[in-house]
PDB file of N, CA and C in Angstrom:
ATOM      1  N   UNK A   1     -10.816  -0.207  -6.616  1.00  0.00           N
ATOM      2  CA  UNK A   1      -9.874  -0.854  -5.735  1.00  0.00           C
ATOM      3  C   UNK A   1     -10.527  -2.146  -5.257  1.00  0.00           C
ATOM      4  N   UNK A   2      -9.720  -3.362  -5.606  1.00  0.00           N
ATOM      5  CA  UNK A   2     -10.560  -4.578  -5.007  1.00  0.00           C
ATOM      6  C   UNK A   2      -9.373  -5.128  -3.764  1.00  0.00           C
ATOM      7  N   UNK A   3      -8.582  -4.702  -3.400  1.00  0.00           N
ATOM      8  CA  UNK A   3      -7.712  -5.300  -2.496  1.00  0.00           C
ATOM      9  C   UNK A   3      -7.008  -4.299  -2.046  1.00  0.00           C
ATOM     10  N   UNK A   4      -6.253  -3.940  -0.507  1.00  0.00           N
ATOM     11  CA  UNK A   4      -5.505  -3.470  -0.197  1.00  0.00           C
ATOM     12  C   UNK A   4      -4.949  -4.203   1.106  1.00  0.00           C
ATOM     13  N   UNK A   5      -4.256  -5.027   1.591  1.00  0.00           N
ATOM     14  CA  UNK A   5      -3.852  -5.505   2.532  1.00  0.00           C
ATOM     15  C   UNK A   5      -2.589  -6.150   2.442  1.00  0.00           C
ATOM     16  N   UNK A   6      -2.269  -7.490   2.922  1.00  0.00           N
ATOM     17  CA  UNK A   6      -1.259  -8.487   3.002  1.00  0.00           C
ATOM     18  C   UNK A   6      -1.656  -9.579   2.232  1.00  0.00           C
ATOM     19  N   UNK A   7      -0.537 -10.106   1.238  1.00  0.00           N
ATOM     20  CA  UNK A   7      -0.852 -10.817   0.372  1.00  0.00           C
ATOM     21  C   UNK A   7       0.823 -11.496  -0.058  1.00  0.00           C
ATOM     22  N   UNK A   8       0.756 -12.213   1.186  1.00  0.00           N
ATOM     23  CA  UNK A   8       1.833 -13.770   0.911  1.00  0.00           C
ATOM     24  C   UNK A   8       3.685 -13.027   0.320  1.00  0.00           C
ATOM     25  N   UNK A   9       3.744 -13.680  -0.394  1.00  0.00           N
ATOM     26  CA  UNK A   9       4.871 -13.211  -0.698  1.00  0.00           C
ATOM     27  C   UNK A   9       5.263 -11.769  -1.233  1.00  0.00           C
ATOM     28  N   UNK A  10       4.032 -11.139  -1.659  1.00  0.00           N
ATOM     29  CA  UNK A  10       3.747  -9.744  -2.289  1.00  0.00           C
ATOM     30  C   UNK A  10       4.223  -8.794  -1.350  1.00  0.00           C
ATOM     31  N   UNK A  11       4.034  -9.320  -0.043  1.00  0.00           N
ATOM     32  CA  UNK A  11       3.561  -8.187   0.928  1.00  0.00           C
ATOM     33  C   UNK A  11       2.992  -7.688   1.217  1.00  0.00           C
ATOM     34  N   UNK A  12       2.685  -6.459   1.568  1.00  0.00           N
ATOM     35  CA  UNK A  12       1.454  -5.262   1.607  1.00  0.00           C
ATOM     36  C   UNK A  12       1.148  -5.170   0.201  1.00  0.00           C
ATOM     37  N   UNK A  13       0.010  -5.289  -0.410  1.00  0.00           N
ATOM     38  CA  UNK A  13      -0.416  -5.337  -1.955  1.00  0.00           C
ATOM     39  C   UNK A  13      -1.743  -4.534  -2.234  1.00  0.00           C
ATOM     40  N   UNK A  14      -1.958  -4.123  -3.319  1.00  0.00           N
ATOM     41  CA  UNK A  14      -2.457  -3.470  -3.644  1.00  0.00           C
ATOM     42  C   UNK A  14      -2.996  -4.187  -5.375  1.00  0.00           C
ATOM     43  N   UNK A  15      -4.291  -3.969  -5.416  1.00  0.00           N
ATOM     44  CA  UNK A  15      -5.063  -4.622  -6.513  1.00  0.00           C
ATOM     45  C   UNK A  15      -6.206  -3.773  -7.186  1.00  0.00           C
ATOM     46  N   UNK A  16      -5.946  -3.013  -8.327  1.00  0.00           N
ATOM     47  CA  UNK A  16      -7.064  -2.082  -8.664  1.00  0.00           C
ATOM     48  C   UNK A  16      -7.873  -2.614  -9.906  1.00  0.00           C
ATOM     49  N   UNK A  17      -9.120  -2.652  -9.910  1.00  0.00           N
ATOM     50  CA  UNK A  17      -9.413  -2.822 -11.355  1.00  0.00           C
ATOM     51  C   UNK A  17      -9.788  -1.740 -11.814  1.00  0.00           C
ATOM     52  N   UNK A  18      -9.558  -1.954 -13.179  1.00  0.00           N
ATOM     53  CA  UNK A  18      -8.974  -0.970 -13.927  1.00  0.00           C
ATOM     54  C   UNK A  18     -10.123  -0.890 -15.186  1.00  0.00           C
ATOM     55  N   UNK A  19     -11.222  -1.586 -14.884  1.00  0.00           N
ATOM     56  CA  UNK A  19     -12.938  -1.701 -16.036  1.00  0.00           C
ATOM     57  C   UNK A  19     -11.847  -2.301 -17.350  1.00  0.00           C
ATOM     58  N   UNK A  20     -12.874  -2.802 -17.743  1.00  0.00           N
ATOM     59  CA  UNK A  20     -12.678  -3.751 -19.465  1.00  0.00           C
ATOM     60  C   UNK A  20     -12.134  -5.281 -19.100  1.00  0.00           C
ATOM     61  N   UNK A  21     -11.601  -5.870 -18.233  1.00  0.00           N
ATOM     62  CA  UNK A  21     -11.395  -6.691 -17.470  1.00  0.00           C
ATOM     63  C   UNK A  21      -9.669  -6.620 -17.232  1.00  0.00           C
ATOM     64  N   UNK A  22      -9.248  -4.838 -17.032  1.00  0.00           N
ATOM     65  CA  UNK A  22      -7.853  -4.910 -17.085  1.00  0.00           C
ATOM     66  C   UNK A  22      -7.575  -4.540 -15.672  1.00  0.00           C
ATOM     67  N   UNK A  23      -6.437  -5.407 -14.673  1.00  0.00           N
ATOM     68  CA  UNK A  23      -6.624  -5.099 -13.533  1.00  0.00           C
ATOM     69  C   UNK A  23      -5.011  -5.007 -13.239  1.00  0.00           C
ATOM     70  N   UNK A  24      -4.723  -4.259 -12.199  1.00  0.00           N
ATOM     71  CA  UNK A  24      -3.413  -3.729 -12.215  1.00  0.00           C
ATOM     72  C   UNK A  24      -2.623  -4.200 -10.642  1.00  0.00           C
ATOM     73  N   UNK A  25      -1.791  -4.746 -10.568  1.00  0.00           N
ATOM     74  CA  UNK A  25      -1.245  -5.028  -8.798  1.00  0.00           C
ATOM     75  C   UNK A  25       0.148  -4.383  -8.690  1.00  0.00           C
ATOM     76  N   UNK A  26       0.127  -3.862  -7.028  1.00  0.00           N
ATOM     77  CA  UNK A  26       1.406  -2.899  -6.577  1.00  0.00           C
ATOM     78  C   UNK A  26       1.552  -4.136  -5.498  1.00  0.00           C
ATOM     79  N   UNK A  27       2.919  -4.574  -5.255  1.00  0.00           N
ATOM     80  CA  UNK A  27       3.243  -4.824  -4.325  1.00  0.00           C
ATOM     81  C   UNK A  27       4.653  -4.841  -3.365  1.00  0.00           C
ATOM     82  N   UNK A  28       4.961  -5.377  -2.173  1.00  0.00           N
ATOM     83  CA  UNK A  28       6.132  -4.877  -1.333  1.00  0.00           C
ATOM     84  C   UNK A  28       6.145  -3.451  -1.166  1.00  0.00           C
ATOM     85  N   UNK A  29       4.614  -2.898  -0.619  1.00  0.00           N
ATOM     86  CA  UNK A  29       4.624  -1.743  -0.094  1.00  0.00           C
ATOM     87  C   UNK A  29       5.019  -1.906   1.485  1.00  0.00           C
ATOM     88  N   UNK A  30       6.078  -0.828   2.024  1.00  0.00           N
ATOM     89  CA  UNK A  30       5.733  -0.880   2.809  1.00  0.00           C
ATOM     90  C   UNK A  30       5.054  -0.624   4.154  1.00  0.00           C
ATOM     91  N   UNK A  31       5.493  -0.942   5.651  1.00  0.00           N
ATOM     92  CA  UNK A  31       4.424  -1.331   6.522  1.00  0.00           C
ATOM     93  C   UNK A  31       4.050   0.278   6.641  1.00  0.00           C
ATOM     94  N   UNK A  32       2.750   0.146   6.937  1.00  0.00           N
ATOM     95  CA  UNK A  32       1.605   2.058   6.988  1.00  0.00           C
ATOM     96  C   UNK A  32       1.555   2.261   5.791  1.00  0.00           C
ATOM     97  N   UNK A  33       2.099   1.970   4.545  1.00  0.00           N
ATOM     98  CA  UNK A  33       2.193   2.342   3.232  1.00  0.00           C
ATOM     99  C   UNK A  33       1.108   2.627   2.111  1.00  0.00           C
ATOM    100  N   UNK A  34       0.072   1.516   2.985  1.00  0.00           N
ATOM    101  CA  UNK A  34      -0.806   1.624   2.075  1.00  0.00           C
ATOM    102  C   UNK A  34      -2.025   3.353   2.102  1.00  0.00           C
ATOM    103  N   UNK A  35      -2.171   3.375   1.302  1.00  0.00           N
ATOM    104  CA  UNK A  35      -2.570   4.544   1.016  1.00  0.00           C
ATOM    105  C   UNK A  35      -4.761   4.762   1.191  1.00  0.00           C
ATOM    106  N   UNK A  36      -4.979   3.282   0.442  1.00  0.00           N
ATOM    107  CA  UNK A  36      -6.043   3.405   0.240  1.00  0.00           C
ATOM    108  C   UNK A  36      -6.444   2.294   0.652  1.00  0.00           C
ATOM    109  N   UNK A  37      -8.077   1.913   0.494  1.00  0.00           N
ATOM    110  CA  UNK A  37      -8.293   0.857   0.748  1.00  0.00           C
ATOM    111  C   UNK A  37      -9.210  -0.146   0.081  1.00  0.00           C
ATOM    112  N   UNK A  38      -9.394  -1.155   0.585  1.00  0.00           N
ATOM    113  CA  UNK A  38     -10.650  -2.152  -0.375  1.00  0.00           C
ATOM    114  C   UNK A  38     -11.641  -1.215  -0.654  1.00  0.00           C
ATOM    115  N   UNK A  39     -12.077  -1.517  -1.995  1.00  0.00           N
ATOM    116  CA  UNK A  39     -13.333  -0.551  -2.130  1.00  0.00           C
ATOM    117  C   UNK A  39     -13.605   0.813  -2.473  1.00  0.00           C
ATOM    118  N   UNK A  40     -12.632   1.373  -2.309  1.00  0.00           N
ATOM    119  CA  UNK A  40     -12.527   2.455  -2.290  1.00  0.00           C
ATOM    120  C   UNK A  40     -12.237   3.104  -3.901  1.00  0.00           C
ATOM    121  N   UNK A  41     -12.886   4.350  -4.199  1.00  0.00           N
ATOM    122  CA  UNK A  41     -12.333   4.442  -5.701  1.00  0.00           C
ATOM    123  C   UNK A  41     -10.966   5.439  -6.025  1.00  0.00           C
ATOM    124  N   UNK A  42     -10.313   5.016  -6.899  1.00  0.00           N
ATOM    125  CA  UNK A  42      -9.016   6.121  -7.155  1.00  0.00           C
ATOM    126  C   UNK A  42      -9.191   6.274  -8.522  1.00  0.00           C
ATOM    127  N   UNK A  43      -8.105   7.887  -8.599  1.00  0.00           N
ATOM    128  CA  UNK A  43      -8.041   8.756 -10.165  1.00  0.00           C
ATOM    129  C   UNK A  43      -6.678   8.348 -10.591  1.00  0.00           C
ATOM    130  N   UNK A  44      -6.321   8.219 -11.809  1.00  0.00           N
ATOM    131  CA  UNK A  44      -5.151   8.028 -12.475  1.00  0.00           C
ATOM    132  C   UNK A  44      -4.666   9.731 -11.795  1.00  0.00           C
ATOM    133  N   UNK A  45      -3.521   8.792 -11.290  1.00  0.00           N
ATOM    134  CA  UNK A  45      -2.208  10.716 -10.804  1.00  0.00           C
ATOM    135  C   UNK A  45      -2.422   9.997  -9.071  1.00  0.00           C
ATOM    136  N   UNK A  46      -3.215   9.893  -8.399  1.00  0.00           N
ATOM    137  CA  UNK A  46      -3.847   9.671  -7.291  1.00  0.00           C
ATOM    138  C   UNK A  46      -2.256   8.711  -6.786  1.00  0.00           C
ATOM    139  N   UNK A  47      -2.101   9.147  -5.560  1.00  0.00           N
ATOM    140  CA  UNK A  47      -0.657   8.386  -4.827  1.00  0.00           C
ATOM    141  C   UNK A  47      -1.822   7.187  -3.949  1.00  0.00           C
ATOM    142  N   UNK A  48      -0.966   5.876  -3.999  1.00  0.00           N
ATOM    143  CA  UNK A  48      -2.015   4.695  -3.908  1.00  0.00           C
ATOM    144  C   UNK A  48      -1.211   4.080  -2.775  1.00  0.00           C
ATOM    145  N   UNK A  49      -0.064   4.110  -2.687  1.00  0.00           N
ATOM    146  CA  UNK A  49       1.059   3.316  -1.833  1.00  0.00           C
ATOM    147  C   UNK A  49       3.022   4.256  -2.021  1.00  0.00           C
ATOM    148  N   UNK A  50       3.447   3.799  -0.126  1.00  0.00           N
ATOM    149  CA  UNK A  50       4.740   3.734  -0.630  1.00  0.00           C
ATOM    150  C   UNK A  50       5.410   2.341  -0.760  1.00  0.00           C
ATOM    151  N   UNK A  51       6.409   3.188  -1.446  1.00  0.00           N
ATOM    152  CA  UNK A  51       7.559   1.585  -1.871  1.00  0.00           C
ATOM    153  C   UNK A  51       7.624   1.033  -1.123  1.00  0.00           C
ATOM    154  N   UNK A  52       8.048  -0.043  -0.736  1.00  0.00           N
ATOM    155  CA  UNK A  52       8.847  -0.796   0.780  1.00  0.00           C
ATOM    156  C   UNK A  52       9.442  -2.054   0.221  1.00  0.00           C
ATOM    157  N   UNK A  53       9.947  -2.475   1.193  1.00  0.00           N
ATOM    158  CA  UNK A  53      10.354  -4.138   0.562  1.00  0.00           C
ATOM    159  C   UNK A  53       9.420  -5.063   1.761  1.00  0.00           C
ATOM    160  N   UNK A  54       8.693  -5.310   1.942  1.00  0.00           N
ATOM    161  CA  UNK A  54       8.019  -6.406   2.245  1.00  0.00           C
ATOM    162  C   UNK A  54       7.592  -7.412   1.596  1.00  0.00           C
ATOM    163  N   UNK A  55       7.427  -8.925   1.910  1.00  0.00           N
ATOM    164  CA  UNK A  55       7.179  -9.879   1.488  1.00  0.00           C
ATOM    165  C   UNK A  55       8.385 -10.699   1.018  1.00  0.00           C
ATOM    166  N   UNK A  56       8.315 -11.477  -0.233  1.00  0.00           N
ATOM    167  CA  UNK A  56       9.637 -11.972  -0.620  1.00  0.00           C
ATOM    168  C   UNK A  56      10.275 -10.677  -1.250  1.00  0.00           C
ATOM    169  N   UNK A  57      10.932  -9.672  -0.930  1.00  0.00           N
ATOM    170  CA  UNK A  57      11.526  -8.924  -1.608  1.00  0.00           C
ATOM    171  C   UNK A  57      13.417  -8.955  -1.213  1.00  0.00           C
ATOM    172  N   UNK A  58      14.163  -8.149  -2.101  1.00  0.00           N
ATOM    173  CA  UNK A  58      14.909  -8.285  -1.760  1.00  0.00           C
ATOM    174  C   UNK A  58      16.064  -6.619  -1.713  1.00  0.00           C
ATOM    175  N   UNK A  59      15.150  -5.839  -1.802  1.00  0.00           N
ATOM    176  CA  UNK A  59      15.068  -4.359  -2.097  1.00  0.00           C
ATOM    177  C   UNK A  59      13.878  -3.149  -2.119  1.00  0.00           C
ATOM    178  N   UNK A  60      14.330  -2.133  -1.680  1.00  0.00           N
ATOM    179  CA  UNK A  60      13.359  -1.549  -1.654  1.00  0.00           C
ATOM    180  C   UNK A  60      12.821  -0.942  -3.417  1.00  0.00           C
ATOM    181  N   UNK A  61      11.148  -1.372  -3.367  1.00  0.00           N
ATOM    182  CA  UNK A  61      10.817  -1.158  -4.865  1.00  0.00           C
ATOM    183  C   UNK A  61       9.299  -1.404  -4.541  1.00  0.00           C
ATOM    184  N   UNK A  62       8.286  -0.652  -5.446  1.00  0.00           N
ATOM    185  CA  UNK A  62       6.837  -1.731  -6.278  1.00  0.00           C
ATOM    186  C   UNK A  62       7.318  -2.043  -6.902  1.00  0.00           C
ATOM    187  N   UNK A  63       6.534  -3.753  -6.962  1.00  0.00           N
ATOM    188  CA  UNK A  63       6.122  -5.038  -7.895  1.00  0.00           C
ATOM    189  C   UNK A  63       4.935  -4.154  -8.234  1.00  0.00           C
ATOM    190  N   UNK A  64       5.004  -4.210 -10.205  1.00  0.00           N
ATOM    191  CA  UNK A  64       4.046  -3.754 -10.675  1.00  0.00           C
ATOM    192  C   UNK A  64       3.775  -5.107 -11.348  1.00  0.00           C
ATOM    193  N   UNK A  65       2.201  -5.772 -11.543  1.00  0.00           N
ATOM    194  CA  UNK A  65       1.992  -6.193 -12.769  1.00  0.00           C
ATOM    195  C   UNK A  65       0.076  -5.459 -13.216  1.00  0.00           C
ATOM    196  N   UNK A  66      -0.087  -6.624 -14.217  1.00  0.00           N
ATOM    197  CA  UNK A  66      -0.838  -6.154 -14.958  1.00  0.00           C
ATOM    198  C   UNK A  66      -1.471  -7.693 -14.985  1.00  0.00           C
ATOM    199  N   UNK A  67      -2.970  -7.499 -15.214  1.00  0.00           N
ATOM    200  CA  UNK A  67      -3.896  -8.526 -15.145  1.00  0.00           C
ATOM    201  C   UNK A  67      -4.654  -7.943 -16.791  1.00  0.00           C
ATOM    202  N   UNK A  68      -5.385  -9.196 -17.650  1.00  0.00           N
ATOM    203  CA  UNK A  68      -6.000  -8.950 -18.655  1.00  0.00           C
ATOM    204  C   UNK A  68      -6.677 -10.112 -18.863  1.00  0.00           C
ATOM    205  N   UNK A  69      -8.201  -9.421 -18.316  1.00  0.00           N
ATOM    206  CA  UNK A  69      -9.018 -10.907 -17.792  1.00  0.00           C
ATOM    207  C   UNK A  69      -8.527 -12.130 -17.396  1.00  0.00           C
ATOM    208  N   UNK A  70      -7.890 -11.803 -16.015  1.00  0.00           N
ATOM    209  CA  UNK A  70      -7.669 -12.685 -14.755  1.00  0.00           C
ATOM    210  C   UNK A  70      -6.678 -13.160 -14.783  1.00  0.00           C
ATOM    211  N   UNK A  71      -5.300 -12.968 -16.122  1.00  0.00           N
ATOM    212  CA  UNK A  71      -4.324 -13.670 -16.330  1.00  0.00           C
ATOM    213  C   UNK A  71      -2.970 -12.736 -16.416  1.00  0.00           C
ATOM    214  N   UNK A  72      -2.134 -12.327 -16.175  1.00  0.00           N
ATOM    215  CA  UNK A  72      -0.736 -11.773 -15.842  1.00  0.00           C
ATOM    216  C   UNK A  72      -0.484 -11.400 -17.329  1.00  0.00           C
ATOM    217  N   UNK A  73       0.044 -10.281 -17.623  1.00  0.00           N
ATOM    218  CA  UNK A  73       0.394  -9.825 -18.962  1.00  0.00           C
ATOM    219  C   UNK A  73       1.284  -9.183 -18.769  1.00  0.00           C
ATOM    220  N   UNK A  74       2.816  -9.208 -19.633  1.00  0.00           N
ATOM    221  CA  UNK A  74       3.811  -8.555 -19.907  1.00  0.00           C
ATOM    222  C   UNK A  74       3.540  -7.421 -19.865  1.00  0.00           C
ATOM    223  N   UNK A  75       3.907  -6.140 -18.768  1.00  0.00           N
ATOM    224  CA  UNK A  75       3.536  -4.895 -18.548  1.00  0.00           C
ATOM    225  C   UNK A  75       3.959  -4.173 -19.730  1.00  0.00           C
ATOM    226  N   UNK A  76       5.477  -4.097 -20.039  1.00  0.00           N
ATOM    227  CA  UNK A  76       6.276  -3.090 -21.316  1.00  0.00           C
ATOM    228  C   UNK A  76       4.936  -3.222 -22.410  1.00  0.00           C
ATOM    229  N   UNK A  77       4.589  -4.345 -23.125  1.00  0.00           N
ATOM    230  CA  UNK A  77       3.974  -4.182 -24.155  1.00  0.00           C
ATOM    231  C   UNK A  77       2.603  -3.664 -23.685  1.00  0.00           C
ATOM    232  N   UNK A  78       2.109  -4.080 -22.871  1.00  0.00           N
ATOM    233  CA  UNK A  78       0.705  -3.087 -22.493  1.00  0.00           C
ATOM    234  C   UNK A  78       1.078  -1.871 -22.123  1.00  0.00           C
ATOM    235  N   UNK A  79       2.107  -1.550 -21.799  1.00  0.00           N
ATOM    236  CA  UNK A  79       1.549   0.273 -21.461  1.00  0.00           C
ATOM    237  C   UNK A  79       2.483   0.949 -22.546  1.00  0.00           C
ATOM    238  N   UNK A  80       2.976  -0.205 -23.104  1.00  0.00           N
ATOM    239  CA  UNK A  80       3.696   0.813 -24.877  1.00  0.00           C
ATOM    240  C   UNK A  80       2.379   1.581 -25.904  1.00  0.00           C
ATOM    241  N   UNK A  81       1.221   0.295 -25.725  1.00  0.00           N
ATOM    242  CA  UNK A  81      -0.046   0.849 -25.905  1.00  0.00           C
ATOM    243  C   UNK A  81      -0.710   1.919 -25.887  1.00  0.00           C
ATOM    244  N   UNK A  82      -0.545   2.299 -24.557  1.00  0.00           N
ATOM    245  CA  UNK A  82      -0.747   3.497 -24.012  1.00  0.00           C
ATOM    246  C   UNK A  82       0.267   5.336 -24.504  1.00  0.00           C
ATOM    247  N   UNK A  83       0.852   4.519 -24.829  1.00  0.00           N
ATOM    248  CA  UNK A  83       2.500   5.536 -25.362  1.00  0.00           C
ATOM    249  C   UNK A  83       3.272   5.783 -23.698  1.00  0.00           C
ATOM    250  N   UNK A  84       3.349   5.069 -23.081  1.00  0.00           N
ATOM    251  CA  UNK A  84       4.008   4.783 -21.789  1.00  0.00           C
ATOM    252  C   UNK A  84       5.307   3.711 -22.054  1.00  0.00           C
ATOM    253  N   UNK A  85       6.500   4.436 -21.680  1.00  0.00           N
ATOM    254  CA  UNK A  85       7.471   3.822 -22.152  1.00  0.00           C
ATOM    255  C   UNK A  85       8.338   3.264 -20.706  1.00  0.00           C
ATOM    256  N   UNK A  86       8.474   1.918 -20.808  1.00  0.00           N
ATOM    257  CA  UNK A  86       9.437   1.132 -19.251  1.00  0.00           C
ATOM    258  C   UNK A  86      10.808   1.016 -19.842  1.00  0.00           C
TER     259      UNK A  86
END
């Protein structure tokens, strides 16, 4: 976990790295939502945040993306990878 706080238009956000340089962000959790914190380590299954709409949102939902060494990557095709289907 490298982030858990407030983060601009995101909202309450959430930032995990994920080793190999693949890093993963939740955001428009909302307020108390967050689950965990900076630093802290989590297990795949592990509940990390609730939904909320904070920040620029316009509904209640997580903003999921996906980082691949430091740069934003189309989630569907990375976690089709995985056999994870969006």
């Amino acid at each position: 976990m490298t982030y858990s706080g407030y983060n601009g238009g995101y909202g309450n956000y959430i930032r995990i790295d994920n080793g190999d340089g693949v890093g993963t962000g939740y955001g428009h959790i909302q307020y108390g939502g967050l689950l965990v914190g900076s630093g802290q380590w989590v297990n795949a299954g592990q509940m990390i945040a609730l939904e909320g709409d904070t920040g620029n949102s316009f509904g209640c939902h997580v903003h999921f993306e996906v980082y691949v060494n430091g740069s934003t990557v189309n989630p569907v095709p990375f976690m089709a990878q995985y056999g994870i289907s969006v």
